[in-house]
PDB file of N, CA and C in Angstrom:
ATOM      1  N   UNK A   1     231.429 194.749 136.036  1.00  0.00           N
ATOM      2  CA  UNK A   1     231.578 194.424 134.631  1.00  0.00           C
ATOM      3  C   UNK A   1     231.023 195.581 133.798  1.00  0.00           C
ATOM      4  N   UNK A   2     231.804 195.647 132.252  1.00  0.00           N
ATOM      5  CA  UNK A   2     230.908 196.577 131.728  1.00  0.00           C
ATOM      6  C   UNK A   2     229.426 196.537 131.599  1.00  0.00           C
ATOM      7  N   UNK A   3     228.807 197.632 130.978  1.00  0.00           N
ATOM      8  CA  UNK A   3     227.297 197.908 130.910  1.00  0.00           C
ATOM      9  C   UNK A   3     226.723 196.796 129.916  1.00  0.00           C
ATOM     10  N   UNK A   4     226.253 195.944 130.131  1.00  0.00           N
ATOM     11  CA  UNK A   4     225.557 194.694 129.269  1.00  0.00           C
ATOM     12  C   UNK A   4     226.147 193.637 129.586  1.00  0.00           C
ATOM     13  N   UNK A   5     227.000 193.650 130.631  1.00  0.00           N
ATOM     14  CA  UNK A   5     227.468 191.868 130.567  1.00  0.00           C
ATOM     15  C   UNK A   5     226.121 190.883 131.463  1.00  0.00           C
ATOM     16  N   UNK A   6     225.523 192.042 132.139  1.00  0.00           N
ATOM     17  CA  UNK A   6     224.222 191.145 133.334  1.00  0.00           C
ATOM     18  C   UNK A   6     223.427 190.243 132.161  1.00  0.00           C
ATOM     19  N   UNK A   7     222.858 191.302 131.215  1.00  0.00           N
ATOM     20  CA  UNK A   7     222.068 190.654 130.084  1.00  0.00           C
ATOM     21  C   UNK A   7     222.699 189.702 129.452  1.00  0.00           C
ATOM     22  N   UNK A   8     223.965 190.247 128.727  1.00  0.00           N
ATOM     23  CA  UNK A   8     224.761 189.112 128.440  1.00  0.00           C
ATOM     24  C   UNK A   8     225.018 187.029 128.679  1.00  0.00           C
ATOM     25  N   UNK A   9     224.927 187.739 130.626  1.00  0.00           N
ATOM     26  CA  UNK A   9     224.811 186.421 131.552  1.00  0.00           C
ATOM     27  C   UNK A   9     223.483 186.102 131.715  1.00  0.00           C
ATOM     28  N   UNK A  10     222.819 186.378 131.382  1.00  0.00           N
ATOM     29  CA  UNK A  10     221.178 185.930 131.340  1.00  0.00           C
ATOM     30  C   UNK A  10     220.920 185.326 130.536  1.00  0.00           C
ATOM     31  N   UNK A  11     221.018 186.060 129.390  1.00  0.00           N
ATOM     32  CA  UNK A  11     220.887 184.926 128.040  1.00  0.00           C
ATOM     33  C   UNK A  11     221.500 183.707 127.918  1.00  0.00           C
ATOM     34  N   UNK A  12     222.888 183.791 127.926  1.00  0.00           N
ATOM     35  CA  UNK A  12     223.227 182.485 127.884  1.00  0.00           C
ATOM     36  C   UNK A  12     222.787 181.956 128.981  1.00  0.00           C
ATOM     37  N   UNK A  13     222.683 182.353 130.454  1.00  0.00           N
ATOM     38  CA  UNK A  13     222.155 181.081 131.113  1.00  0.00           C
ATOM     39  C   UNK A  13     220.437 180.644 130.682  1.00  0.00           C
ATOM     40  N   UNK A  14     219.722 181.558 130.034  1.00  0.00           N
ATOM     41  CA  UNK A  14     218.149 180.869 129.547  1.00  0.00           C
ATOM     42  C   UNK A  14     218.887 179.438 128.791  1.00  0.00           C
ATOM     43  N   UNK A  15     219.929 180.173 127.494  1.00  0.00           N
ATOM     44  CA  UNK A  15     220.145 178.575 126.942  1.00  0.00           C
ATOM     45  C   UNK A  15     220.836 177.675 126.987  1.00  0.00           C
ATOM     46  N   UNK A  16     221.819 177.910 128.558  1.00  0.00           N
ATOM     47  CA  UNK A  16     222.250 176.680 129.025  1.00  0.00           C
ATOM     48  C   UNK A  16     224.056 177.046 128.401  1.00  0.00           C
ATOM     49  N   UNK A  17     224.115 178.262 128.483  1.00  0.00           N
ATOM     50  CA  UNK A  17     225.383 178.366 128.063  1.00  0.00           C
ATOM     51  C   UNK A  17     225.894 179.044 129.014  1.00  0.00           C
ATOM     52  N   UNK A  18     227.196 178.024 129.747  1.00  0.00           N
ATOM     53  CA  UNK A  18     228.265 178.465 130.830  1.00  0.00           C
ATOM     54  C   UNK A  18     228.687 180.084 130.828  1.00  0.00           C
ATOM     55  N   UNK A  19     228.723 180.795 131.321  1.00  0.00           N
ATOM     56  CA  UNK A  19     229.365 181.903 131.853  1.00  0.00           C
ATOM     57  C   UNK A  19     230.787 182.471 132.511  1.00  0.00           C
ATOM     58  N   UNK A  20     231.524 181.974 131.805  1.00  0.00           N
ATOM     59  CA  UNK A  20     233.424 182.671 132.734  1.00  0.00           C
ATOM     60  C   UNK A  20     233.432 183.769 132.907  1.00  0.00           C
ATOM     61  N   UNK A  21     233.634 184.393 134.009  1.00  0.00           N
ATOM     62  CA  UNK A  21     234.350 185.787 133.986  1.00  0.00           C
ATOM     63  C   UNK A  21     236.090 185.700 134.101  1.00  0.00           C
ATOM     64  N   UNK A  22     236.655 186.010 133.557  1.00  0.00           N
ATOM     65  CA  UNK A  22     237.667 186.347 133.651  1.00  0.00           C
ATOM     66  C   UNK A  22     238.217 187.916 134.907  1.00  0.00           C
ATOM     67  N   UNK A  23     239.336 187.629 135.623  1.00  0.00           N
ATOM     68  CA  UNK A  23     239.028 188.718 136.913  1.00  0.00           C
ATOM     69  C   UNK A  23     240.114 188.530 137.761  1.00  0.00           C
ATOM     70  N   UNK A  24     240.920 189.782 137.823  1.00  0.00           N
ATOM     71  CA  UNK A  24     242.437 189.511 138.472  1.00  0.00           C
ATOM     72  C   UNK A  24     241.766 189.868 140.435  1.00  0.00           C
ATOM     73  N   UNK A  25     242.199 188.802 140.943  1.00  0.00           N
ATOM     74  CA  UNK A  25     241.911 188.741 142.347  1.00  0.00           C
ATOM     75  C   UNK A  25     241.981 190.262 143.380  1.00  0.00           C
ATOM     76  N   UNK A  26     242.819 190.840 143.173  1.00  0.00           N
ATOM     77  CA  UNK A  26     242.788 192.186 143.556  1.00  0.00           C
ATOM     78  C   UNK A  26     240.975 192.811 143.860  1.00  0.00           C
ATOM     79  N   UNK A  27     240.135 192.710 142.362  1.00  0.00           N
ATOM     80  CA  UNK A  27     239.287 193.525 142.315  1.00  0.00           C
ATOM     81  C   UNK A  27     238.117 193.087 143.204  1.00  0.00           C
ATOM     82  N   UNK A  28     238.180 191.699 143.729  1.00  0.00           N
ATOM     83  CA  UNK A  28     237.201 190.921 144.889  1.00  0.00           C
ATOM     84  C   UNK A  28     237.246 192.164 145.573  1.00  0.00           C
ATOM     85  N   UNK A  29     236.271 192.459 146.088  1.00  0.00           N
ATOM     86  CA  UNK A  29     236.043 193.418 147.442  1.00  0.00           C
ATOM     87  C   UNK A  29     235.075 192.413 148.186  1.00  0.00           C
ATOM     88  N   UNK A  30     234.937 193.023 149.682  1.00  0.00           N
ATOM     89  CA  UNK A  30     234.095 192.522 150.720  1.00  0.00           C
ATOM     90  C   UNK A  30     232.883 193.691 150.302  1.00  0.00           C
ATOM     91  N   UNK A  31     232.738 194.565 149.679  1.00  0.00           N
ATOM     92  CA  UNK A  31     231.687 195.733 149.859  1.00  0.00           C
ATOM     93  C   UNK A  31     230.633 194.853 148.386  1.00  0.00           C
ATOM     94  N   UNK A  32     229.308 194.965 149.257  1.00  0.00           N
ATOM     95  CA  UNK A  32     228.274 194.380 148.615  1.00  0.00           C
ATOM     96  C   UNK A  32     227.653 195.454 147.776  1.00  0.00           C
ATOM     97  N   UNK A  33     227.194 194.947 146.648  1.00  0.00           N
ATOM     98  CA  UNK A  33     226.801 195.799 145.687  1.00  0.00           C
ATOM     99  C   UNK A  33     225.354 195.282 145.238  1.00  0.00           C
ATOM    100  N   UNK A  34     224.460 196.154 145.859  1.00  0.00           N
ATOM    101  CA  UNK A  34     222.864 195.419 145.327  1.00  0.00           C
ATOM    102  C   UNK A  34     222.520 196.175 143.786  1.00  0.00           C
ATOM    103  N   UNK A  35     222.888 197.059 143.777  1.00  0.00           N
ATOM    104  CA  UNK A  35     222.569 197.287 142.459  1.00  0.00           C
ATOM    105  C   UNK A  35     223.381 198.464 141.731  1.00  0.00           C
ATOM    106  N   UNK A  36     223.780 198.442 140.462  1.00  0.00           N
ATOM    107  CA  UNK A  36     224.353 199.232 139.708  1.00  0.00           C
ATOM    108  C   UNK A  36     224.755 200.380 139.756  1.00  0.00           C
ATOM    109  N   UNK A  37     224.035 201.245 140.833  1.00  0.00           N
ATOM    110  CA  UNK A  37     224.270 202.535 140.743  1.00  0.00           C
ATOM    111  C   UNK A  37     225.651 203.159 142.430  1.00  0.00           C
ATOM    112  N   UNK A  38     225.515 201.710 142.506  1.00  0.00           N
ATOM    113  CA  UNK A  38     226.531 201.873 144.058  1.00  0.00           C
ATOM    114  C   UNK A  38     227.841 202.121 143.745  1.00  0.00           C
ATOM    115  N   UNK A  39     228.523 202.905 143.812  1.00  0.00           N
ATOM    116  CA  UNK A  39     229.992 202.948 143.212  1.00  0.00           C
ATOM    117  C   UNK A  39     230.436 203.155 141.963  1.00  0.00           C
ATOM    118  N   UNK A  40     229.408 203.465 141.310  1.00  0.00           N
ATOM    119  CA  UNK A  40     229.551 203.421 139.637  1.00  0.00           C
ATOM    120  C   UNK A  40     229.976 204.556 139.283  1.00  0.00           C
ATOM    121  N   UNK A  41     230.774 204.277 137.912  1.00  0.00           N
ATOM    122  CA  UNK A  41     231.366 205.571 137.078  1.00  0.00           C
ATOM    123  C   UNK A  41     230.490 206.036 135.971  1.00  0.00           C
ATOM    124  N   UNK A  42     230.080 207.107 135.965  1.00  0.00           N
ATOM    125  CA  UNK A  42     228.971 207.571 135.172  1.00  0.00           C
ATOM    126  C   UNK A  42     229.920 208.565 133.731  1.00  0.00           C
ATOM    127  N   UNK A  43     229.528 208.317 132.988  1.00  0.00           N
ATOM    128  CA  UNK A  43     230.263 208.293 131.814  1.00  0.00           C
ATOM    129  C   UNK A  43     229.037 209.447 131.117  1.00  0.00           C
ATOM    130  N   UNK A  44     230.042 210.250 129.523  1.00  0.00           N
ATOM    131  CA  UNK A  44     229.354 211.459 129.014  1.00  0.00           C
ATOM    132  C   UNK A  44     227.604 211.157 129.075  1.00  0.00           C
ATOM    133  N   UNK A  45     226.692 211.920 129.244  1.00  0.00           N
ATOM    134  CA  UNK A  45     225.384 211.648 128.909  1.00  0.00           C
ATOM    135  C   UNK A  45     224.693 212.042 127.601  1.00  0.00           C
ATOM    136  N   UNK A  46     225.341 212.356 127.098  1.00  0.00           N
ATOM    137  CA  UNK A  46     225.729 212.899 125.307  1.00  0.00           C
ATOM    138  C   UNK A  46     225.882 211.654 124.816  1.00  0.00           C
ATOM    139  N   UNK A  47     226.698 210.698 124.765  1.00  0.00           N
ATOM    140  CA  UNK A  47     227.123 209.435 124.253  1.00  0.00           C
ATOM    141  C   UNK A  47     225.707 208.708 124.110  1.00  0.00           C
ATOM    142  N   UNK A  48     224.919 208.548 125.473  1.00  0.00           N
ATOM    143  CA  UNK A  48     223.707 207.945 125.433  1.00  0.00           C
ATOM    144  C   UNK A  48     222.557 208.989 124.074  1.00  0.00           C
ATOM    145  N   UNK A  49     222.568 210.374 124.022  1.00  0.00           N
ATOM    146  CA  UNK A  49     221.817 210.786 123.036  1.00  0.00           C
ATOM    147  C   UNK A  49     222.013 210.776 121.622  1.00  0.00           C
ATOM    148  N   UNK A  50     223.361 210.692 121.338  1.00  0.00           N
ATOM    149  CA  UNK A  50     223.768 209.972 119.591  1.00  0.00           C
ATOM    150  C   UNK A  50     223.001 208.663 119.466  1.00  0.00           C
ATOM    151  N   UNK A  51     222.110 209.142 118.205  1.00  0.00           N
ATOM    152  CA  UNK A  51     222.641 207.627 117.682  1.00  0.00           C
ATOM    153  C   UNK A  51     222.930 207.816 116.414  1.00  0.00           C
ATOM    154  N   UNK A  52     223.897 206.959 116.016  1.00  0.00           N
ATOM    155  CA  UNK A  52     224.009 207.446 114.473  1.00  0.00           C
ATOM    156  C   UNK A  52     223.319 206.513 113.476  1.00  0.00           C
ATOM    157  N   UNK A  53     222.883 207.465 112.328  1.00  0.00           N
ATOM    158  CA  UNK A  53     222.198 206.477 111.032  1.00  0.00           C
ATOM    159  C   UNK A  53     220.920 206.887 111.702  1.00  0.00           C
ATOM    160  N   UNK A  54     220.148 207.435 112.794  1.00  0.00           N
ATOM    161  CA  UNK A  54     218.987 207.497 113.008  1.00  0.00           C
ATOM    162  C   UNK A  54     218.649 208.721 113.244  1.00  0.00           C
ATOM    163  N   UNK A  55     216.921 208.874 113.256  1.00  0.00           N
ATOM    164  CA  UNK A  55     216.521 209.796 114.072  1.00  0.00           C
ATOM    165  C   UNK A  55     217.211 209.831 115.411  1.00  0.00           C
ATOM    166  N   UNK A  56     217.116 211.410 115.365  1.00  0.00           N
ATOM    167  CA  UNK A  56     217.741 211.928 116.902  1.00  0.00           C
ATOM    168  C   UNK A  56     216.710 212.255 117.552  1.00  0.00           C
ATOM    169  N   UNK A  57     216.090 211.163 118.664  1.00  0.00           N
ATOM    170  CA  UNK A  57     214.943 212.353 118.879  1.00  0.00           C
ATOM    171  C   UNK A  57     215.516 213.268 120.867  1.00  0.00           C
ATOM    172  N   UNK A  58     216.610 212.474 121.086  1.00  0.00           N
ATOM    173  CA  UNK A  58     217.262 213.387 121.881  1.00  0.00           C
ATOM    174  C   UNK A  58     218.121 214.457 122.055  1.00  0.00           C
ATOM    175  N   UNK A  59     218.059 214.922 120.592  1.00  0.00           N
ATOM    176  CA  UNK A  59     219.317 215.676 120.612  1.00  0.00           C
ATOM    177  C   UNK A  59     218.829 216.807 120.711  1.00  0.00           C
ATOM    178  N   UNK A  60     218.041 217.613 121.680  1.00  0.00           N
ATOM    179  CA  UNK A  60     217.471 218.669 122.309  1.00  0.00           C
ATOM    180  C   UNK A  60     216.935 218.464 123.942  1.00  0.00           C
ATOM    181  N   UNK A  61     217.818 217.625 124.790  1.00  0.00           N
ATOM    182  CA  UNK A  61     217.258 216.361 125.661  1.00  0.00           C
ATOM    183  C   UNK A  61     217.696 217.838 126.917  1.00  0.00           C
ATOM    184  N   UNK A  62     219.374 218.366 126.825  1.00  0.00           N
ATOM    185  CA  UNK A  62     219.216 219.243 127.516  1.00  0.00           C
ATOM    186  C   UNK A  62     218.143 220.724 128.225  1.00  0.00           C
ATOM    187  N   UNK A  63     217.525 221.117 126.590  1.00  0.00           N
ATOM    188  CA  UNK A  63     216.414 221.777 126.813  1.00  0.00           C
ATOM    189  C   UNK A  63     214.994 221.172 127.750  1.00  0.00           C
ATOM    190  N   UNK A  64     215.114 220.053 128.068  1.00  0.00           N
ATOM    191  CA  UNK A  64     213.626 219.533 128.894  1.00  0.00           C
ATOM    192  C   UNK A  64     214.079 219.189 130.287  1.00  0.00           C
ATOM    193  N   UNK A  65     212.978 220.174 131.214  1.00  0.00           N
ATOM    194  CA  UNK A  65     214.218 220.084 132.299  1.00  0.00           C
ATOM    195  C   UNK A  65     213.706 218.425 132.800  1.00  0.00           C
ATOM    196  N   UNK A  66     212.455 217.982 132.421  1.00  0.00           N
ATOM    197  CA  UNK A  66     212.042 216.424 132.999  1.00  0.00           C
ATOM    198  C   UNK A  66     212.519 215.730 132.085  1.00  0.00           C
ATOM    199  N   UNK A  67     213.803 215.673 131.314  1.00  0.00           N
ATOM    200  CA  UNK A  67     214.634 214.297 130.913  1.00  0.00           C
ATOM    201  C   UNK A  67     216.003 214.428 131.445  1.00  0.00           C
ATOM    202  N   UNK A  68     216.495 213.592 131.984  1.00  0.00           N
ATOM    203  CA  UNK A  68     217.698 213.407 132.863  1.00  0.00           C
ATOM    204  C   UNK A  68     218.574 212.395 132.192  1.00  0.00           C
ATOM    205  N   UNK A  69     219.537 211.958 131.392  1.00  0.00           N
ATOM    206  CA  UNK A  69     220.119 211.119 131.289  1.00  0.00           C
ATOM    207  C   UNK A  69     221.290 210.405 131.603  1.00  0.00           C
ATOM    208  N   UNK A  70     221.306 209.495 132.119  1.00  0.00           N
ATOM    209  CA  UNK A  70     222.299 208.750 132.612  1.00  0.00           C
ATOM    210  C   UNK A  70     223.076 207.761 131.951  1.00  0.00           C
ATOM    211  N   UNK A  71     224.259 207.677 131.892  1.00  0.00           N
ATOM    212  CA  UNK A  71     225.421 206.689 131.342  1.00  0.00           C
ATOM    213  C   UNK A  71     226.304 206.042 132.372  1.00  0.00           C
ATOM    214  N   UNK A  72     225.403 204.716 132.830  1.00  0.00           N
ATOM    215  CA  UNK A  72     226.670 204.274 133.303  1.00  0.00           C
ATOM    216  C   UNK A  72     227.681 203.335 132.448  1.00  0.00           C
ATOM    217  N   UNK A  73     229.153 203.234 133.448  1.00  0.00           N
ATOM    218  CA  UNK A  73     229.752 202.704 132.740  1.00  0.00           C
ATOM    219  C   UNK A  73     229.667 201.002 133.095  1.00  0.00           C
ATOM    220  N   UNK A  74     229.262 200.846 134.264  1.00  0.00           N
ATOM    221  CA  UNK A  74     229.485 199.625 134.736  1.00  0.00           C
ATOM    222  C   UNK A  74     227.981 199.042 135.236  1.00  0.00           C
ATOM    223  N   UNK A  75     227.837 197.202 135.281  1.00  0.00           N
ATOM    224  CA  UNK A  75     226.542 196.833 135.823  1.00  0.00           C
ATOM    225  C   UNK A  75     226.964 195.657 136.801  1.00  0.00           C
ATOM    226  N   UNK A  76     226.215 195.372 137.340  1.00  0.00           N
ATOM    227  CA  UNK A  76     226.493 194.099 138.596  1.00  0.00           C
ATOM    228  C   UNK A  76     225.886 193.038 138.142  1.00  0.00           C
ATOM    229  N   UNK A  77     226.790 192.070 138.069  1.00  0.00           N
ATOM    230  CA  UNK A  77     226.087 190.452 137.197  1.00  0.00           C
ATOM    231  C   UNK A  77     226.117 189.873 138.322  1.00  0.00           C
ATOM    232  N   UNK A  78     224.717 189.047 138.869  1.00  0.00           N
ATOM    233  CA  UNK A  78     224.719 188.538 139.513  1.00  0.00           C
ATOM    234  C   UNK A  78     225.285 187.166 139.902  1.00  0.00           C
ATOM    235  N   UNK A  79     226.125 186.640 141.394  1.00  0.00           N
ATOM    236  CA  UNK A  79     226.860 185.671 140.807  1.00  0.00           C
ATOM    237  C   UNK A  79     226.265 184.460 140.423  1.00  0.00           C
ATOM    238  N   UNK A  80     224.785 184.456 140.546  1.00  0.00           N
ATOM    239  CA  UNK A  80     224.195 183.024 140.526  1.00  0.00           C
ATOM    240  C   UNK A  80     224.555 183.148 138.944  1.00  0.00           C
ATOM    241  N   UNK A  81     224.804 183.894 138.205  1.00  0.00           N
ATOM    242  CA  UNK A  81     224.404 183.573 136.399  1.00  0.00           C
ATOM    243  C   UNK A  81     226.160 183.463 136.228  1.00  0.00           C
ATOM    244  N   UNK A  82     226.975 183.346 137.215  1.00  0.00           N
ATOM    245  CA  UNK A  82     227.722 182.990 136.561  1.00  0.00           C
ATOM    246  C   UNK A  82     228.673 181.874 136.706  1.00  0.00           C
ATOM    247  N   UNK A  83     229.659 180.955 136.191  1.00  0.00           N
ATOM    248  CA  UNK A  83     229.806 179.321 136.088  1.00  0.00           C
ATOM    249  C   UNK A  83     230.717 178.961 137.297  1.00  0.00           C
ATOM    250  N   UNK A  84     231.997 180.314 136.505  1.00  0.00           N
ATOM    251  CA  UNK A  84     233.514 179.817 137.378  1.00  0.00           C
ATOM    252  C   UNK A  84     233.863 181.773 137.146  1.00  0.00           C
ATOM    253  N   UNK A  85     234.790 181.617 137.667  1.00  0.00           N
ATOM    254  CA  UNK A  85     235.853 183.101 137.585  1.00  0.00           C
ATOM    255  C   UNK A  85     236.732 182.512 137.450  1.00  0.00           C
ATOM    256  N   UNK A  86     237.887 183.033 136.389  1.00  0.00           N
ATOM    257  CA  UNK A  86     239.216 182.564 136.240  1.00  0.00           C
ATOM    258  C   UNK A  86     240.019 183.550 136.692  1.00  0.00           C
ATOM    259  N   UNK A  87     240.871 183.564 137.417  1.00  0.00           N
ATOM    260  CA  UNK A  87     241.896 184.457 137.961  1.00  0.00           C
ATOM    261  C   UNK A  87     243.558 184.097 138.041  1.00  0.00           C
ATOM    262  N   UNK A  88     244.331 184.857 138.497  1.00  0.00           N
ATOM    263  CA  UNK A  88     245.642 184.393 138.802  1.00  0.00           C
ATOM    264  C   UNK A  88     246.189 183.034 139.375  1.00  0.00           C
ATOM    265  N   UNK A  89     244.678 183.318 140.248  1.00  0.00           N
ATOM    266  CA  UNK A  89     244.831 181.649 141.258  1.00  0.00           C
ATOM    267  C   UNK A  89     244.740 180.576 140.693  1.00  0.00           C
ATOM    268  N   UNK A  90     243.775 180.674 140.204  1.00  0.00           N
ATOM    269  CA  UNK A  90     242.760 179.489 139.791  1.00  0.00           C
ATOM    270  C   UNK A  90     241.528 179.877 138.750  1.00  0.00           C
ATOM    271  N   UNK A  91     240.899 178.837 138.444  1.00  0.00           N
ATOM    272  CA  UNK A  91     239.497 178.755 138.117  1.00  0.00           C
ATOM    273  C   UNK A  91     238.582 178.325 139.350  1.00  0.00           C
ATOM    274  N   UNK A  92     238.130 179.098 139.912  1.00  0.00           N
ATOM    275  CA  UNK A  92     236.946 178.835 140.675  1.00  0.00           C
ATOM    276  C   UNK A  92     235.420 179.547 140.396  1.00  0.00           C
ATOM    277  N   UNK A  93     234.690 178.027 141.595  1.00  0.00           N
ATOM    278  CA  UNK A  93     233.374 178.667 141.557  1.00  0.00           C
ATOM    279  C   UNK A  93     233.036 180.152 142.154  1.00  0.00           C
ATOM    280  N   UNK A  94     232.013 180.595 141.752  1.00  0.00           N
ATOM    281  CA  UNK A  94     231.765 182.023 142.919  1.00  0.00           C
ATOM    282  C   UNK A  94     231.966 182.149 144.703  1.00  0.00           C
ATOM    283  N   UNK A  95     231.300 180.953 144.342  1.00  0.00           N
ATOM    284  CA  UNK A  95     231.347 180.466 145.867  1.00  0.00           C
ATOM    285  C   UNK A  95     232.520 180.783 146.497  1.00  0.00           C
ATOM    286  N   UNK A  96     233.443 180.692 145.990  1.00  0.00           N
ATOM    287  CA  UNK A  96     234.762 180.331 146.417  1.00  0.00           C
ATOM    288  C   UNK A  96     235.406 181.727 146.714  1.00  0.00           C
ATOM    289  N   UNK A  97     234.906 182.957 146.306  1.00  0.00           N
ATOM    290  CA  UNK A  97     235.416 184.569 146.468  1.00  0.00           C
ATOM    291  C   UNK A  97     235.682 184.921 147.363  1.00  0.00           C
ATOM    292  N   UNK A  98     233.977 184.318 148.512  1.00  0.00           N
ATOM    293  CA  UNK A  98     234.793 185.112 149.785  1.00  0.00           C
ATOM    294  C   UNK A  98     236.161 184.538 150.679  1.00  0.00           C
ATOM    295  N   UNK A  99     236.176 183.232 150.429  1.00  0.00           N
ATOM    296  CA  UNK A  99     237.843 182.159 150.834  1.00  0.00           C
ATOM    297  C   UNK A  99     238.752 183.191 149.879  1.00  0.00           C
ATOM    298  N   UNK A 100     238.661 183.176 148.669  1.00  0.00           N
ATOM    299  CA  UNK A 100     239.988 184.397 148.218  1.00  0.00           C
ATOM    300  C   UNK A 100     240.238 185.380 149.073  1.00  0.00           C
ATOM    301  N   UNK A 101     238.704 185.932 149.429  1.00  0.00           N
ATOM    302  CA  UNK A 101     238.707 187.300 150.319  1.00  0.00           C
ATOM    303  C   UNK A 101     239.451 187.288 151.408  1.00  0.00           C
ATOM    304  N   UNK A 102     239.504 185.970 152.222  1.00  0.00           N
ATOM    305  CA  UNK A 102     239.978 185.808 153.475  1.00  0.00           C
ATOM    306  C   UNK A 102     241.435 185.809 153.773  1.00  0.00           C
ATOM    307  N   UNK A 103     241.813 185.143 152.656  1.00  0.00           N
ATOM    308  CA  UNK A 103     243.405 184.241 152.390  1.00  0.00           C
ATOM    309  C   UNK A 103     243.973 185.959 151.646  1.00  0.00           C
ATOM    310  N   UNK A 104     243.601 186.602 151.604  1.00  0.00           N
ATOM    311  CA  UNK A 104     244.092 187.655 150.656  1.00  0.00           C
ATOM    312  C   UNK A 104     244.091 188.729 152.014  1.00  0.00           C
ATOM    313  N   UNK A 105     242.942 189.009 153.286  1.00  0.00           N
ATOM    314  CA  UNK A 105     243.179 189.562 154.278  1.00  0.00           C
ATOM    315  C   UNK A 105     244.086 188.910 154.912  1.00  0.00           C
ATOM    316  N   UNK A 106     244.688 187.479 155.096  1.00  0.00           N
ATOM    317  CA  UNK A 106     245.667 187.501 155.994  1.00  0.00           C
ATOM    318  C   UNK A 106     247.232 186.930 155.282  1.00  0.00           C
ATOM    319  N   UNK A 107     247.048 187.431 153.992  1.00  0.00           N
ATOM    320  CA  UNK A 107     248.382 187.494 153.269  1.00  0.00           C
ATOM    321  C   UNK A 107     249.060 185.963 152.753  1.00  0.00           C
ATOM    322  N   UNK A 108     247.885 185.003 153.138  1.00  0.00           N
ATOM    323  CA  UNK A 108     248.570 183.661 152.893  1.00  0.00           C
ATOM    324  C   UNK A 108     249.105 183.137 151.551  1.00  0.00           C
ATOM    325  N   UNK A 109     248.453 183.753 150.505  1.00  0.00           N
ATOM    326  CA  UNK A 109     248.801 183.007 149.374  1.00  0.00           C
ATOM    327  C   UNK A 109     249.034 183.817 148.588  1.00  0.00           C
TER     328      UNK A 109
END
C-alpha cells in the first residue's frame, strides 16, 4: 500500500473503524514481507526535503555526509488491522488470501 496507509489502519482500528482494502487478486504474492523496506520502490529523496510554506531546514541535506534520506514509496499494513479485502472475487477476510493463493496456483477459478 502507499506510504501512510499502516497509520491510516491503526487509527481507525484504535476507534473501532473497519478497514477495506480494495486489491485486484493478481497482486497476492506467497513472498512474506516483514517490513517496508523488502521490495520497495524508493522514490526522489528531494521530495522528502521540500516543504513548502516552511522553513527548509534540509535543503543543504546533500552537503552532510551523516544525513541520508530516504523516500519510500510503499508500507506494509499489517493484516491483523485490516477487516475484509475486496477483489474481483469477492469480499473476503485476510484470512482467506492464502486459499486465493492456492486456487490461483492451480488455475481453478
Amino acid at each position: 500500500a502507499q506510504v501512510g496507509t499502516s497509520q491510516v489502519a491503526l487509527l481507525a482500528e484504535s476507534v473501532g473503524v473497519p478497514v477495506l482494502m480494495c486489491c485486484q487478486s493478481f497482486k497476492f504474492t506467497e513472498r512474506v514481507q516483514t517490513d517496508s523496506f523488502v521490495y520497495n520502490e524508493l522514490l526522489d529523496p528531494d521530495q522528502v526535503a521540500k516543504t513548502p510554506g516552511a522553513t527548509n531546514f534540509l535543503e543543504k541535506w546533500k552537503d552532510q555526509n551523516c544525513v541520508h534520506l530516504l523516500n519510500l514509496a510503499y508500507d506494509v499494513t499489517p493484516a491483523s488491522l485490516v477487516s475484509a479485502v475486496i477483489t474481483e472475487i469477492s469480499v473476503v477476510p485476510t484470512t482467506s488470501v492464502p486459499v486465493i493463493l492456492r486456487l490461483k496456483n492451480c488455475d481453478v477459478y
